[in-house]
N, C-alpha and C. Protein backbone atom coordinates (compact mmCIF):
# COMPACT_ATOMS: atom_id res chain seq x y z
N UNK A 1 9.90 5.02 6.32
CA UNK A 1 9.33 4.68 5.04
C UNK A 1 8.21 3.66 5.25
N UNK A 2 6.84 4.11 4.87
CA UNK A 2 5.62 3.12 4.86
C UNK A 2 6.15 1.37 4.40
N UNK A 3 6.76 1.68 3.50
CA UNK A 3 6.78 0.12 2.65
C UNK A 3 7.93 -0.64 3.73
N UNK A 4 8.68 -0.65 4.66
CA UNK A 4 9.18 -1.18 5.17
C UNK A 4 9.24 -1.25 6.63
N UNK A 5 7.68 -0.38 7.12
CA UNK A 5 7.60 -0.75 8.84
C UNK A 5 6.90 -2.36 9.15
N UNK A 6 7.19 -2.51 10.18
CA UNK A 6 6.72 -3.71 10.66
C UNK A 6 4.71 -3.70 10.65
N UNK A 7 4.50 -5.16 10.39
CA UNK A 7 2.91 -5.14 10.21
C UNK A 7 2.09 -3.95 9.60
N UNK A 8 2.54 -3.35 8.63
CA UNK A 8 1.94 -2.56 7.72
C UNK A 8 0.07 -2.63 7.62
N UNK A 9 -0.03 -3.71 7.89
CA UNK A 9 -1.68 -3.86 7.32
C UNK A 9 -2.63 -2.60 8.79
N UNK A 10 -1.12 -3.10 10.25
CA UNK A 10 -2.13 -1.97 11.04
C UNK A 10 -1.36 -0.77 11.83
N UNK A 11 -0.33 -0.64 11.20
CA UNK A 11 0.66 0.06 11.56
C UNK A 11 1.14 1.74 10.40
N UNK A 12 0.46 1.38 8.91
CA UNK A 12 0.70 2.41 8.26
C UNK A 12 -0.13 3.21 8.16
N UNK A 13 0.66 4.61 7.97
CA UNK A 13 -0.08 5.85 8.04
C UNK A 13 -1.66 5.86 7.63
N UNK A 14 -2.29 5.56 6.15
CA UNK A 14 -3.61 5.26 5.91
C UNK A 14 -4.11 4.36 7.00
N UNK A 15 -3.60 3.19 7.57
CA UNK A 15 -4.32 2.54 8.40
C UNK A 15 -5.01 3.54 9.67
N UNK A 16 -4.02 3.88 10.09
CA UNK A 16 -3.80 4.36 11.69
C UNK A 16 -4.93 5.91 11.21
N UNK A 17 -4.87 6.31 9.73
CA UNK A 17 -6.06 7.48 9.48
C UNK A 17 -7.17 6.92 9.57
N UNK A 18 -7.44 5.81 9.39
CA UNK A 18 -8.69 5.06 9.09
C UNK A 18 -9.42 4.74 10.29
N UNK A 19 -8.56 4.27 11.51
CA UNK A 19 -9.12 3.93 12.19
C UNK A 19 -9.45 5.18 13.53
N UNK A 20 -8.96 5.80 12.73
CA UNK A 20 -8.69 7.40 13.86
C UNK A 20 -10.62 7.79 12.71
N UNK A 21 -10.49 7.97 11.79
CA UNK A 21 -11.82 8.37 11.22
C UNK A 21 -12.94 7.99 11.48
N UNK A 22 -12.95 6.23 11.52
CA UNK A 22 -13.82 5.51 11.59
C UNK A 22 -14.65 5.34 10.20
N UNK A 23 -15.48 4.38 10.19
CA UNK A 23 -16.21 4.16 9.03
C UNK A 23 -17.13 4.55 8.41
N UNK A 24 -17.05 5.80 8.90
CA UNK A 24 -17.67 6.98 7.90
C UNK A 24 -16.77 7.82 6.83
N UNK A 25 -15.98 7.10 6.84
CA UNK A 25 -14.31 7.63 5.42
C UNK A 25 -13.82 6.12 4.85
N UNK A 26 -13.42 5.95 3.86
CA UNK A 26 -12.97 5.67 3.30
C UNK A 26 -11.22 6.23 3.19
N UNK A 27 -10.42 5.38 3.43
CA UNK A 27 -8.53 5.87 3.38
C UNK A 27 -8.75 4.79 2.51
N UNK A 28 -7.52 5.59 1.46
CA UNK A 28 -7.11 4.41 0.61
C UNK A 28 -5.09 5.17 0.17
N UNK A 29 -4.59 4.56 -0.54
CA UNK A 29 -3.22 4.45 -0.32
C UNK A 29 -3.02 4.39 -1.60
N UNK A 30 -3.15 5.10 -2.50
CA UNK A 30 -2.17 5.21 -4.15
C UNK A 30 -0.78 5.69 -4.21
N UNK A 31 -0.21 5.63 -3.02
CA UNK A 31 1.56 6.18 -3.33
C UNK A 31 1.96 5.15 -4.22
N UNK A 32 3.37 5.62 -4.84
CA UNK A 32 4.08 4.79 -5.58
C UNK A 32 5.63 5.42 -5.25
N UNK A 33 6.32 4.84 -4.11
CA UNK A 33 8.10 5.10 -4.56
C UNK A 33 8.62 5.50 -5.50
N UNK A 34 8.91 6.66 -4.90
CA UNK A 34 10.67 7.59 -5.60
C UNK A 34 9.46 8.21 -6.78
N UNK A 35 8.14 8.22 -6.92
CA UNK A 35 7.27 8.97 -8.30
C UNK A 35 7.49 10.67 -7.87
N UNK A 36 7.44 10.92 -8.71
CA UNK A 36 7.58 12.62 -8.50
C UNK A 36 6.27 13.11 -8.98
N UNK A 37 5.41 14.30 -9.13
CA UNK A 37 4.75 14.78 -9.58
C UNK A 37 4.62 16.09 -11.07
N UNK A 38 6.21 15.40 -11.09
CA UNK A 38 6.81 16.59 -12.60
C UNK A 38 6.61 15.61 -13.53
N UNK A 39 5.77 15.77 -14.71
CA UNK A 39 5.63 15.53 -15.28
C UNK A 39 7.22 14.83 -16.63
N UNK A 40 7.90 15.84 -15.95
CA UNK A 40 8.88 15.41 -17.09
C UNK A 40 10.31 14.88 -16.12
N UNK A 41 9.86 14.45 -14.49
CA UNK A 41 10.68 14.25 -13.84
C UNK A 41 11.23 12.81 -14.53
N UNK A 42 12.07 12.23 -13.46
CA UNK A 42 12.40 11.37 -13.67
C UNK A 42 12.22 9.85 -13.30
N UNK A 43 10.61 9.76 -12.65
CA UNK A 43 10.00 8.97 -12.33
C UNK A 43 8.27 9.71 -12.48
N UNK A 44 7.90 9.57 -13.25
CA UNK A 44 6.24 10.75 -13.30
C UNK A 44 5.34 9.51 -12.89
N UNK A 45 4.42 10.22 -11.97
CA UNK A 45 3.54 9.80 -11.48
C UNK A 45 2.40 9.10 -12.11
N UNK A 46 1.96 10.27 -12.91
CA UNK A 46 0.98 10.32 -13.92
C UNK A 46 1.40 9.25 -14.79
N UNK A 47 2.48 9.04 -15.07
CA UNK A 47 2.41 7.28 -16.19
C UNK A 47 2.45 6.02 -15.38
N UNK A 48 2.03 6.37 -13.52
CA UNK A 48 1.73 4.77 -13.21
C UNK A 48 0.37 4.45 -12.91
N UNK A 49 0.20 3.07 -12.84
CA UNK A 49 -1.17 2.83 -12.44
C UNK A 49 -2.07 3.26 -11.67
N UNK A 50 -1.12 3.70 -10.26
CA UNK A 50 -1.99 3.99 -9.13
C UNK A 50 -2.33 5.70 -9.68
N UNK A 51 -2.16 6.12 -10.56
CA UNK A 51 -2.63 7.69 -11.21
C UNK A 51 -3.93 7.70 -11.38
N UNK A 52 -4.23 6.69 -12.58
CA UNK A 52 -5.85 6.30 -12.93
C UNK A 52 -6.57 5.58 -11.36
N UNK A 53 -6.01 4.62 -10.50
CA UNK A 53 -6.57 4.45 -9.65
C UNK A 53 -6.97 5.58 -9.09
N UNK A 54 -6.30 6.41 -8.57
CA UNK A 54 -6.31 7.92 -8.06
C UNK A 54 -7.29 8.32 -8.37
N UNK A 55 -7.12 8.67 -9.96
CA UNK A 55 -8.09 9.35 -10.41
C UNK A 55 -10.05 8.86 -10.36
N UNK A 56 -9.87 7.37 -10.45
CA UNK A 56 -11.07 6.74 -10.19
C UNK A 56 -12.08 7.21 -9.08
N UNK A 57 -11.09 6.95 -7.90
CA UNK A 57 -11.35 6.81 -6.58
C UNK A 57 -11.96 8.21 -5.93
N UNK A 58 -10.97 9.56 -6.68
CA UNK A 58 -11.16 10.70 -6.37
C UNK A 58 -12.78 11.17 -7.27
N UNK A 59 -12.63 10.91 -8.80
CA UNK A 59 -14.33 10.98 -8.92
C UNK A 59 -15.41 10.85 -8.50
N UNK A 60 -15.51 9.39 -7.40
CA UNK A 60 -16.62 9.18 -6.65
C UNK A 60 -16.08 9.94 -5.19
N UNK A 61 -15.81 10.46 -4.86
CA UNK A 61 -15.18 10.83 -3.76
C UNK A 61 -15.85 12.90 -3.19
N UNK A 62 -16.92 12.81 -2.25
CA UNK A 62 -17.30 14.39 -1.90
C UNK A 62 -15.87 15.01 -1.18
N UNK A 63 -15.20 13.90 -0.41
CA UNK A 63 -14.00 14.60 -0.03
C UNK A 63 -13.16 14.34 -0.28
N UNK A 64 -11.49 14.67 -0.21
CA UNK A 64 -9.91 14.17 -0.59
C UNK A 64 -9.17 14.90 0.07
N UNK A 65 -8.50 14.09 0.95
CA UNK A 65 -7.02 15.11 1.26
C UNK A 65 -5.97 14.10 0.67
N UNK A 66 -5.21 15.06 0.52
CA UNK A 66 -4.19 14.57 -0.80
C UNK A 66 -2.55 14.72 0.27
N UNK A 67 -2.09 13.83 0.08
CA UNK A 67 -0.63 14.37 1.35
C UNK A 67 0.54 14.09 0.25
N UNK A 68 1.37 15.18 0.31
CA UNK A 68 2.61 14.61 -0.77
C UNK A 68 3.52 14.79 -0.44
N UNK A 69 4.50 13.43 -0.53
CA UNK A 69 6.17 13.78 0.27
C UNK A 69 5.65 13.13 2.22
N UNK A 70 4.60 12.74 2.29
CA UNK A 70 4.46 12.90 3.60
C UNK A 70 5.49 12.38 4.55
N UNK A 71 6.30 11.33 3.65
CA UNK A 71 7.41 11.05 4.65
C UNK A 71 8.85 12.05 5.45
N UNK A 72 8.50 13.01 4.15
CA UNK A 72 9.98 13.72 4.69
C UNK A 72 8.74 15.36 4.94
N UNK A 73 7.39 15.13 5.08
CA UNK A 73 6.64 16.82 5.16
C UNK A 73 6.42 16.64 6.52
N UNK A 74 6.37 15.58 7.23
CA UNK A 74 5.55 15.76 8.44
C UNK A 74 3.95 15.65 8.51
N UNK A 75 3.71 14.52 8.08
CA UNK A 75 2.19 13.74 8.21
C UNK A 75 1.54 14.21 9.49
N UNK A 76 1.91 13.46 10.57
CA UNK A 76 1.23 14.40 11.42
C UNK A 76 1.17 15.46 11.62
N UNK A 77 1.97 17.15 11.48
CA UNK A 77 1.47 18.28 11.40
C UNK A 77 0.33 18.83 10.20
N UNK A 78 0.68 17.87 9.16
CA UNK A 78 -0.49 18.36 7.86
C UNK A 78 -1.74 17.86 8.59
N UNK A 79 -1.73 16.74 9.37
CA UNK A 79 -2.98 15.46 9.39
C UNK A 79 -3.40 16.88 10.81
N UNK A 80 -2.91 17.24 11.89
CA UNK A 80 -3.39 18.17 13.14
C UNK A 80 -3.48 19.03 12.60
N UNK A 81 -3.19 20.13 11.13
CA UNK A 81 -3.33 21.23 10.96
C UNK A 81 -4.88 21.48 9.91
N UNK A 82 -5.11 20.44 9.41
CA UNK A 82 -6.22 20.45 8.50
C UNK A 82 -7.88 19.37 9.06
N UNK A 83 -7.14 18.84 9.95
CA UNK A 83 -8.26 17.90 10.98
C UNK A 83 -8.22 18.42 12.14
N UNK A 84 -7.80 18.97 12.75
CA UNK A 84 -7.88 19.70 13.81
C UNK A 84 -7.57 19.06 15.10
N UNK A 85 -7.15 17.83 15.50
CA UNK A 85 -6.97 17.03 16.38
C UNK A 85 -5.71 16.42 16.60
């Protein structure tokens, strides 16, 4: 779980994308714990803050990869299957 590894600032997943990209990307980090993406779940996404952040960020944005569940999907096979490395 991101929110509870050691030294997070250079150790979590967005970090470790960021610095694998370099500073020609922008990573940024809108998860929110236990949120679901059902609208009528039992934690909805869409009624927390980081939604509109989301949404901000993704307007100015030519690119987005979007990862969901990545803790239990396998981050690194999505991150080697769509980046190629």
């Amino acid at each position: 779980m991101g929110f509870i590894i050691e030294n997070r600032e250079q150790n979590s997943y967005p970090s470790q994308l960021q610095r694998f990209l370099g500073n020609g990307y922008v990573v940024a980090d809108f998860g929110k714990s236990d949120a679901t993406l059902l609208a009528k779940g039992h934690h909805p996404y869409v009624k927390e803050p980081e939604y509109q952040e989301t949404k901000r960020f993704a307007k100015n944005s030519k690119q987005l990869l979007i990862t969901l569940g990545q803790y239990f999907a396998g981050a690194l096979f999505l991150f080697k299957t769509f980046v190629g490395r």
